[in-house]
Protein backbone atom coordinates (compact mmCIF):
# COMPACT_ATOMS: atom_id res chain seq x y z
CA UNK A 1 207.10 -135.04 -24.94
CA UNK A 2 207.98 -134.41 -21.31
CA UNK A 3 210.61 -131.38 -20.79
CA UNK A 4 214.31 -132.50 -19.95
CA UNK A 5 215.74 -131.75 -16.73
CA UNK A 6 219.20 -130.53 -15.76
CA UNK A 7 220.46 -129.69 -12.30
CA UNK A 8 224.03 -127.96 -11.79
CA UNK A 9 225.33 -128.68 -8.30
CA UNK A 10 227.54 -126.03 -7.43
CA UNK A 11 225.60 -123.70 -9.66
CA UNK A 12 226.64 -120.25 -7.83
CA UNK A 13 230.52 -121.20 -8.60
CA UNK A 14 232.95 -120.23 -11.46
CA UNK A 15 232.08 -123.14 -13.72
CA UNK A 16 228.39 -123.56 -12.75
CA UNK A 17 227.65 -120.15 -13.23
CA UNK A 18 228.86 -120.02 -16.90
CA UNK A 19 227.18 -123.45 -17.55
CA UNK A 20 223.92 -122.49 -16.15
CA UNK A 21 224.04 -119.09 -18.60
CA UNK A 22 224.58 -121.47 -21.55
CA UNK A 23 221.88 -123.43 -20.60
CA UNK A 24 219.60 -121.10 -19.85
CA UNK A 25 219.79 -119.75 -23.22
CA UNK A 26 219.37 -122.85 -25.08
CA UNK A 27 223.43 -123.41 -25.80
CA UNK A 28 224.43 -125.55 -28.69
CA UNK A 29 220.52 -126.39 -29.48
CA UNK A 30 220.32 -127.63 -25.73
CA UNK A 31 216.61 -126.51 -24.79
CA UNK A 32 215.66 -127.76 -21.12
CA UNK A 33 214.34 -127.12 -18.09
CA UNK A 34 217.78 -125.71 -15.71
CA UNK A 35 218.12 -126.00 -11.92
CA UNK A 36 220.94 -125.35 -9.67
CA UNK A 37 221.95 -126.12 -5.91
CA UNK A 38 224.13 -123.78 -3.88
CA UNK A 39 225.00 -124.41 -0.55
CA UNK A 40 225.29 -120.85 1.40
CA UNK A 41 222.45 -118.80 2.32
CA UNK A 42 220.60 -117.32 -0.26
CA UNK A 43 221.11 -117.84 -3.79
CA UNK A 44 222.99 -114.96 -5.48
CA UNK A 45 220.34 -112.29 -6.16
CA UNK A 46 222.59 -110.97 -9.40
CA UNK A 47 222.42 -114.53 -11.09
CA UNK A 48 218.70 -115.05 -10.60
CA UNK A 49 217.95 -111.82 -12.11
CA UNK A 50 220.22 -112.57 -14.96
CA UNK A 51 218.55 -115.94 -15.40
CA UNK A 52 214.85 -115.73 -14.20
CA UNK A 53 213.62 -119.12 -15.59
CA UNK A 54 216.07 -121.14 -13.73
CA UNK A 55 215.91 -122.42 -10.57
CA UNK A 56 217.76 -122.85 -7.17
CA UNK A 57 217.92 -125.14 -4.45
CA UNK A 58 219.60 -125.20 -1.19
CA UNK A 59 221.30 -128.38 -0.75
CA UNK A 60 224.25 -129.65 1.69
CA UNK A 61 226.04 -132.20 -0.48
CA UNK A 62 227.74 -133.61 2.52
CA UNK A 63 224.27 -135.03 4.23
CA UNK A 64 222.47 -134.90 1.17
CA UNK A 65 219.62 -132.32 2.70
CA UNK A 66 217.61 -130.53 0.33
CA UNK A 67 218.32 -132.96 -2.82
CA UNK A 68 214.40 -134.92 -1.81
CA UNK A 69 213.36 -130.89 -2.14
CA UNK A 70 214.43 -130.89 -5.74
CA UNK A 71 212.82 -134.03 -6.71
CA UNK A 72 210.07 -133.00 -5.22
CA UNK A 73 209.56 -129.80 -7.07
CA UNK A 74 211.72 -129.96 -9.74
CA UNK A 75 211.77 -133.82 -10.61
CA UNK A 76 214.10 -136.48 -11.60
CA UNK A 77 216.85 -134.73 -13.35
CA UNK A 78 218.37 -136.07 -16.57
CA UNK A 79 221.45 -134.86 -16.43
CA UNK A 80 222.99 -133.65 -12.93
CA UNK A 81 226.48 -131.92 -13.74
CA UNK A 82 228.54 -131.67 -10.29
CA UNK A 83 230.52 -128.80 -10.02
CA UNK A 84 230.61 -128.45 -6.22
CA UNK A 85 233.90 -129.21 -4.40
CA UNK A 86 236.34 -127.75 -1.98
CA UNK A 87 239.28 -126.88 -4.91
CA UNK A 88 241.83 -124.85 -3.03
CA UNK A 89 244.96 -127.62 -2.08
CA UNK A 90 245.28 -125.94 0.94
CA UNK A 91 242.34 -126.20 2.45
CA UNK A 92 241.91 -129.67 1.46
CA UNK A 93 245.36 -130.39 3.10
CA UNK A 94 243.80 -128.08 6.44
CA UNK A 95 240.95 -130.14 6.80
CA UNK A 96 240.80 -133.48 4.64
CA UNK A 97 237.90 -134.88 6.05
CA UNK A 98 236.16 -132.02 4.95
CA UNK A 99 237.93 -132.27 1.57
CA UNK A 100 236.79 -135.81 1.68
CA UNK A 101 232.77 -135.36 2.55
CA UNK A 102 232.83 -132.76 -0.19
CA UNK A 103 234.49 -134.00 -2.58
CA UNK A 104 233.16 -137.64 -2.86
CA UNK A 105 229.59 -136.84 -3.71
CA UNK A 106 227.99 -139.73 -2.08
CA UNK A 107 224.71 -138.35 -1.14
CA UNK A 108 224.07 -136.73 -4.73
CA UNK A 109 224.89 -140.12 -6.23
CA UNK A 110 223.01 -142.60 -3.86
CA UNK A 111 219.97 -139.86 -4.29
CA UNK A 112 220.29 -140.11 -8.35
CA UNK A 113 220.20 -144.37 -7.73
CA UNK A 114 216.87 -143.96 -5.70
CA UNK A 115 215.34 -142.85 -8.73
CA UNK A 116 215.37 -146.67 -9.86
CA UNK A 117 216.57 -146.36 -13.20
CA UNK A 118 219.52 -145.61 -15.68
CA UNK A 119 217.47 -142.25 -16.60
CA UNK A 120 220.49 -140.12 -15.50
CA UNK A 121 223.64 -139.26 -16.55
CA UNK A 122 226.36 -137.86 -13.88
CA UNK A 123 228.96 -135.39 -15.37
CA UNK A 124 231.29 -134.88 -12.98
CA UNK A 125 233.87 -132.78 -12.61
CA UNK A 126 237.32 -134.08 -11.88
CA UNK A 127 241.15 -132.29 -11.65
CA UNK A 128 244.51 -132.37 -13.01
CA UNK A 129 245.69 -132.60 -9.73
CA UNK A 130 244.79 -136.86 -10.15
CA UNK A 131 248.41 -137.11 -11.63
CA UNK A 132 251.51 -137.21 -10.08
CA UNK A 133 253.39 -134.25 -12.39
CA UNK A 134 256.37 -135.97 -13.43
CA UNK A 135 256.23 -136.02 -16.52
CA UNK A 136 254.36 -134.63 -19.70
CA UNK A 137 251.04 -135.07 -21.71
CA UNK A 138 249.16 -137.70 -18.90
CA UNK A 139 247.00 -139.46 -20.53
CA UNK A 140 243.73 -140.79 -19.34
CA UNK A 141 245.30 -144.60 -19.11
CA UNK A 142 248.12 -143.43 -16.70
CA UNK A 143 248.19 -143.85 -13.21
CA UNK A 144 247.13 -141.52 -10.67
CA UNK A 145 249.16 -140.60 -7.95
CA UNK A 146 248.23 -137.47 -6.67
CA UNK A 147 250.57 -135.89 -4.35
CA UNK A 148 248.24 -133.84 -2.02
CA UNK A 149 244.53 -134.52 -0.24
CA UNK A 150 242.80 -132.39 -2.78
CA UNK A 151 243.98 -134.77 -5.66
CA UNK A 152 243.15 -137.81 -3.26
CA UNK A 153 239.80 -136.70 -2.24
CA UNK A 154 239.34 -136.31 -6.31
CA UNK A 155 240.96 -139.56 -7.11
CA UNK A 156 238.44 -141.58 -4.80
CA UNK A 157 235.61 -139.52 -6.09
CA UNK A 158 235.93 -140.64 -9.37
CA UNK A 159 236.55 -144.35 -8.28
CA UNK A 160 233.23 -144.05 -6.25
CA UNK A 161 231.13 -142.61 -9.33
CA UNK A 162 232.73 -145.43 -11.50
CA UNK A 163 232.01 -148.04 -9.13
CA UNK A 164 228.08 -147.19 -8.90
CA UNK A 165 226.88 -145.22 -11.38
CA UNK A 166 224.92 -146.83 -14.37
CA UNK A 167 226.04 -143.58 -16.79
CA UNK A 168 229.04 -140.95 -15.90
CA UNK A 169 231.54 -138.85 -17.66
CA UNK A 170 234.43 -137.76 -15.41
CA UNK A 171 236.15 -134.42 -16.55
CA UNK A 172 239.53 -134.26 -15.40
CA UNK A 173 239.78 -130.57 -15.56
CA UNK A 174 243.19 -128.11 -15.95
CA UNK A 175 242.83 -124.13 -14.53
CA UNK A 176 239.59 -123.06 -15.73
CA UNK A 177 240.18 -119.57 -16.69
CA UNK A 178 238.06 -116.76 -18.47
CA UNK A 179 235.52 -113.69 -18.14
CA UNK A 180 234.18 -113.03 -14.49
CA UNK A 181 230.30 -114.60 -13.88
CA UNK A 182 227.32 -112.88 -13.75
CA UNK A 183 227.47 -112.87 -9.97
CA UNK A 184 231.28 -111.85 -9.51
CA UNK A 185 233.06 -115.30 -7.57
CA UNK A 186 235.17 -114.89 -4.26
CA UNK A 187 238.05 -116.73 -5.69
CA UNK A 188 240.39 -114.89 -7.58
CA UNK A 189 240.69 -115.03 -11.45
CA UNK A 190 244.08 -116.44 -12.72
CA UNK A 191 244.13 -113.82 -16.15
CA UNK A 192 242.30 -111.11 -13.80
CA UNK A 193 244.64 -111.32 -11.32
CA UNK A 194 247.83 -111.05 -13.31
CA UNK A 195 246.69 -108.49 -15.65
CA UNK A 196 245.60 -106.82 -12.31
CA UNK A 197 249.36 -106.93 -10.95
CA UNK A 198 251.04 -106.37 -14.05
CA UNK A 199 249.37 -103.16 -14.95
CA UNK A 200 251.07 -101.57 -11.72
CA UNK A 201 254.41 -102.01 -12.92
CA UNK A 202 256.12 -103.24 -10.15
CA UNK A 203 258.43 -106.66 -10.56
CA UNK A 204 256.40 -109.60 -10.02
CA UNK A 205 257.34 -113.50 -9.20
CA UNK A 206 256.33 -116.07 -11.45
CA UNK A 207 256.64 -119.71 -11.37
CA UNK A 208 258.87 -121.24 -14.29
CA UNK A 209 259.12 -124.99 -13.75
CA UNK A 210 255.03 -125.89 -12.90
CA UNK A 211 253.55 -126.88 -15.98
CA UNK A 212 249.53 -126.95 -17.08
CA UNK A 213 246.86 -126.87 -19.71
CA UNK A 214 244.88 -124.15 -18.36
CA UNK A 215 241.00 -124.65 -20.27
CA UNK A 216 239.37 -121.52 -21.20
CA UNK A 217 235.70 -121.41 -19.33
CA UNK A 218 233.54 -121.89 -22.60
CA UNK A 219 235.82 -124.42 -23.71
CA UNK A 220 234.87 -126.82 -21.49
CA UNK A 221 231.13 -125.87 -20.99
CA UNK A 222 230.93 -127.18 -24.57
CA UNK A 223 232.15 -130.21 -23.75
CA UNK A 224 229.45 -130.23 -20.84
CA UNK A 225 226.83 -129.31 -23.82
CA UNK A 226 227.71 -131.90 -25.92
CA UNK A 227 227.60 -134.43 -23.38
CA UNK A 228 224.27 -133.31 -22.44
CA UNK A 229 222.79 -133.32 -26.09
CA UNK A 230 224.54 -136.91 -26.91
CA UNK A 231 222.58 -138.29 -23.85
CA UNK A 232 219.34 -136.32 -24.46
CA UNK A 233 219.09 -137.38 -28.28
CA UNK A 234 219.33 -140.99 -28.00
CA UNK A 235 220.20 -142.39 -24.41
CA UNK A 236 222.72 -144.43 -25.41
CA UNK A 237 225.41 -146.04 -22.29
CA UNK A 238 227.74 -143.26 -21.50
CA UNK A 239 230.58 -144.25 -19.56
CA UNK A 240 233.66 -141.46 -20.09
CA UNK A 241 236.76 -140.69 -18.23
CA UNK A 242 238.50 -137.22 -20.24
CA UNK A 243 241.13 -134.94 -19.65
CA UNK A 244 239.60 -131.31 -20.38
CA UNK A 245 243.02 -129.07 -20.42
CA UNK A 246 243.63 -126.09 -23.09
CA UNK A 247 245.21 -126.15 -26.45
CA UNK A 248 249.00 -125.64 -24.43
CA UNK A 249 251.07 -126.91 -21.88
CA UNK A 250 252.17 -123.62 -20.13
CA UNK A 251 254.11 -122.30 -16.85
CA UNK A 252 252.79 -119.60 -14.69
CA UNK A 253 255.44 -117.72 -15.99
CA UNK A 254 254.26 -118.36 -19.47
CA UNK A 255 250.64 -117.38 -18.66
CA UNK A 256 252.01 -114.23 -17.43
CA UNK A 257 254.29 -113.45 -20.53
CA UNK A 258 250.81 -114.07 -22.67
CA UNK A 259 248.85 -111.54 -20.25
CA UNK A 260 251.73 -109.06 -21.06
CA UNK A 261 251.77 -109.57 -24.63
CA UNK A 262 248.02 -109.18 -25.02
CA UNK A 263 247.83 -105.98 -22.85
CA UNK A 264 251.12 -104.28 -24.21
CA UNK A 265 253.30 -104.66 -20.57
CA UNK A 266 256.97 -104.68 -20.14
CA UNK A 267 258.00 -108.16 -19.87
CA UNK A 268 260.93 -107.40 -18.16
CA UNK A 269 258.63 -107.06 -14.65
CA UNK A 270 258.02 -110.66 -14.80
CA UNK A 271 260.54 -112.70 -13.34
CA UNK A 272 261.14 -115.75 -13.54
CA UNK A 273 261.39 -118.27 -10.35
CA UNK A 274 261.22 -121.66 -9.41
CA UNK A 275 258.06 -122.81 -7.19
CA UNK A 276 260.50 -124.48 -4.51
CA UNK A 277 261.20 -120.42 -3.54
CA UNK A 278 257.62 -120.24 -1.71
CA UNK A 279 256.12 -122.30 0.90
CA UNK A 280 252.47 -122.66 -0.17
CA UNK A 281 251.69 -125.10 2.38
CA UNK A 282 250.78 -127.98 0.09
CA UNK A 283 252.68 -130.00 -2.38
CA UNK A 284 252.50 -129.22 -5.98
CA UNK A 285 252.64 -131.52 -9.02
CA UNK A 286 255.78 -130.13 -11.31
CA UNK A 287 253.97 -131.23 -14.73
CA UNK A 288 250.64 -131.98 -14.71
CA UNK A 289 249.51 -131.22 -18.43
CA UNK A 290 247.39 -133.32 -20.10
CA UNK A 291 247.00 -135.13 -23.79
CA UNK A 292 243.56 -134.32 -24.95
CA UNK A 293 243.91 -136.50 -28.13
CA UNK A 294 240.81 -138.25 -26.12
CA UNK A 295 238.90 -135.16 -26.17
CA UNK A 296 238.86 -133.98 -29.30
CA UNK A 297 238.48 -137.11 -30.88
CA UNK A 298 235.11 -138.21 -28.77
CA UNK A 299 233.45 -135.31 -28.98
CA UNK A 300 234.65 -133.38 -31.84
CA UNK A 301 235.61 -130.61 -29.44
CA UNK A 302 239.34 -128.53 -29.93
CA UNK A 303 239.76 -126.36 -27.33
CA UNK A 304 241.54 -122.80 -28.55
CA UNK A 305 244.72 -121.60 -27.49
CA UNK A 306 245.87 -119.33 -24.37
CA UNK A 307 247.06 -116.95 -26.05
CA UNK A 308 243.91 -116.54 -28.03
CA UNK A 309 241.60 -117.85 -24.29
CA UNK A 310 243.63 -114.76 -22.78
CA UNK A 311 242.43 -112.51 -25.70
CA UNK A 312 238.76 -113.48 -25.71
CA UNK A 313 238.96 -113.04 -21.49
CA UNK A 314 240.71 -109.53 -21.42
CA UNK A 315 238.34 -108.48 -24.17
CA UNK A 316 234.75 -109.37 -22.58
CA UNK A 317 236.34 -107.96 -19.71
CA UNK A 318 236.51 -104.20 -21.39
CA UNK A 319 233.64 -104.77 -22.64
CA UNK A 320 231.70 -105.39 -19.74
């Protein structure tokens, strides 16, 4: 029977990296061949050494070259999981035709259709940031009315990979938070970071009136997994828009209180502000949490709490 193929795009990022570990090591009964494209360079010498029997591409998602490489060498992929995107709100609102090349993955899906055939199944990777933030628990069904370019660029991303794509499932991912990768990321870490700033002791700012379902890392490769295995065992039409957020709707301020409690900190150096008291450059949904009835209920999957995400983060962390 011929091997199964799976290419992460965006493999050298925060997500892709802990994906391409899972896969590498057969997660969840998941044994297939693994590639990855990155887009800088060289890929990252510590994550090839860590995973020797997967494979990396170079590949410019905004042109499209170096995806004919990866048929060529590696084949047609059965599952392509996208990853890739310019995620920081700022930049997006900086540059949004840049936001815009990136983040509609036109090349990667026009180079899937010139395969021919319904063989492949796009998981792609979507935001939060789709909804407005005015109220509570969005669910799938609601509208989306982002309020800056990166949720735009993401909102007509997922209408393109709906409007020509035989088989898709669109994640609409919360914070994705967790242990560092294998090759440590640029961007910073959001339980890192506090813990990092709380365990100086000095009064820090937190937000109080944002609200989101931040998704611990392994949470959501799972649901990647079991997407992956569904399609692999029996082919069947998959055509899936979920919201992938934690187990709670919490504040930055909450997030922070959870940090403290887990590490043993002085709450009283948190304190408590509204996000209107900084300029970030970018507007910022209030509310943005998610219902993930969908979720759990499709695939089985129930992500764990914060408090309990923070634990198992802070905790590989010593450990490593």
């Amino acid at each position: 029977m011929e091997r199964r193929r799976v290419l992460v795009v965006g493999g050298s990022g925060y997500l892709g990296q802990h994906l391409l570990a899972a896969l590498a090591t057969g997660g969840d009964g998941v044994g297939v061949d693994v590639a990855f494209t990155h887009h800088r360079g060289a890929a990252p010498r510590a994550l090839l050494d860590a995973l020797p029997g997967v494979r990396a591409f170079r590949a410019d998602l905004r042109s499209g070259d170096g995806l004919e490489a990866v048929s060529e060498s590696f084949g047609q992929p059965h599952v392509i999981v996208n990853c890739a995107a310019i995620s920081v709100p700022r930049a997006c609102e900086m540059d949004p035709a840049a936001a815009m090349a990136t983040n509609v993955p036109s090349s990667l899906v026009d180079w899937s259709l010139s395969f021919g055939n319904d063989k492949t199944l796009l998981i792609h990777l979507s935001t939060d940031q789709v909804y407005e933030g005015v109220k509570s628990f969005y669910k799938e069904g609601d509208e989306t009315l982002p309020v800056n370019m990166y949720g735009k660029s993401k909102v007509a991303a997922e209408k393109f990979v709906t409007d020509k794509c035989s088989n898709y499932a669109i994640l609409r991912s919360s914070i994705i938070y967790g242990p560092q990768t294998v090759s440590p990321v640029e961007k910073s870490l959001p339980i890192q970071w506090m813990d990092n700033v709380l365990s100086q002791g000095q009064q820090v700012d937190f937000f109080n009136d944002e609200y989101r379902c931040p998704v611990y890392v392994k949470d959501i490769v799972d649901v990647i997994l079991s997407l992956t295995k569904s399609w692999l065992s029996d082919g069947k039409k998959i055509r899936v828009l979920l919201n992938v957020g934690g187990a709670d709707r919490v504040s930055r301020l909450q997030m922070a209180e959870s940090v403290a409690e887990v590490r043993g900190y002085s709450k009283s150096i948190i304190k408590s502000v509204p996000a209107s008291s900084v300029n970030r450059g970018v507007a910022s949904p209030p509310d943005i949490s998610m219902d993930i009835t969908k979720l759990t209920q499709t695939l089985g999957i129930k992500p764990i709490t914060f408090l309990d995400g923070v634990r198992a983060t802070l905790d590989t962390e010593a450990s490593t």
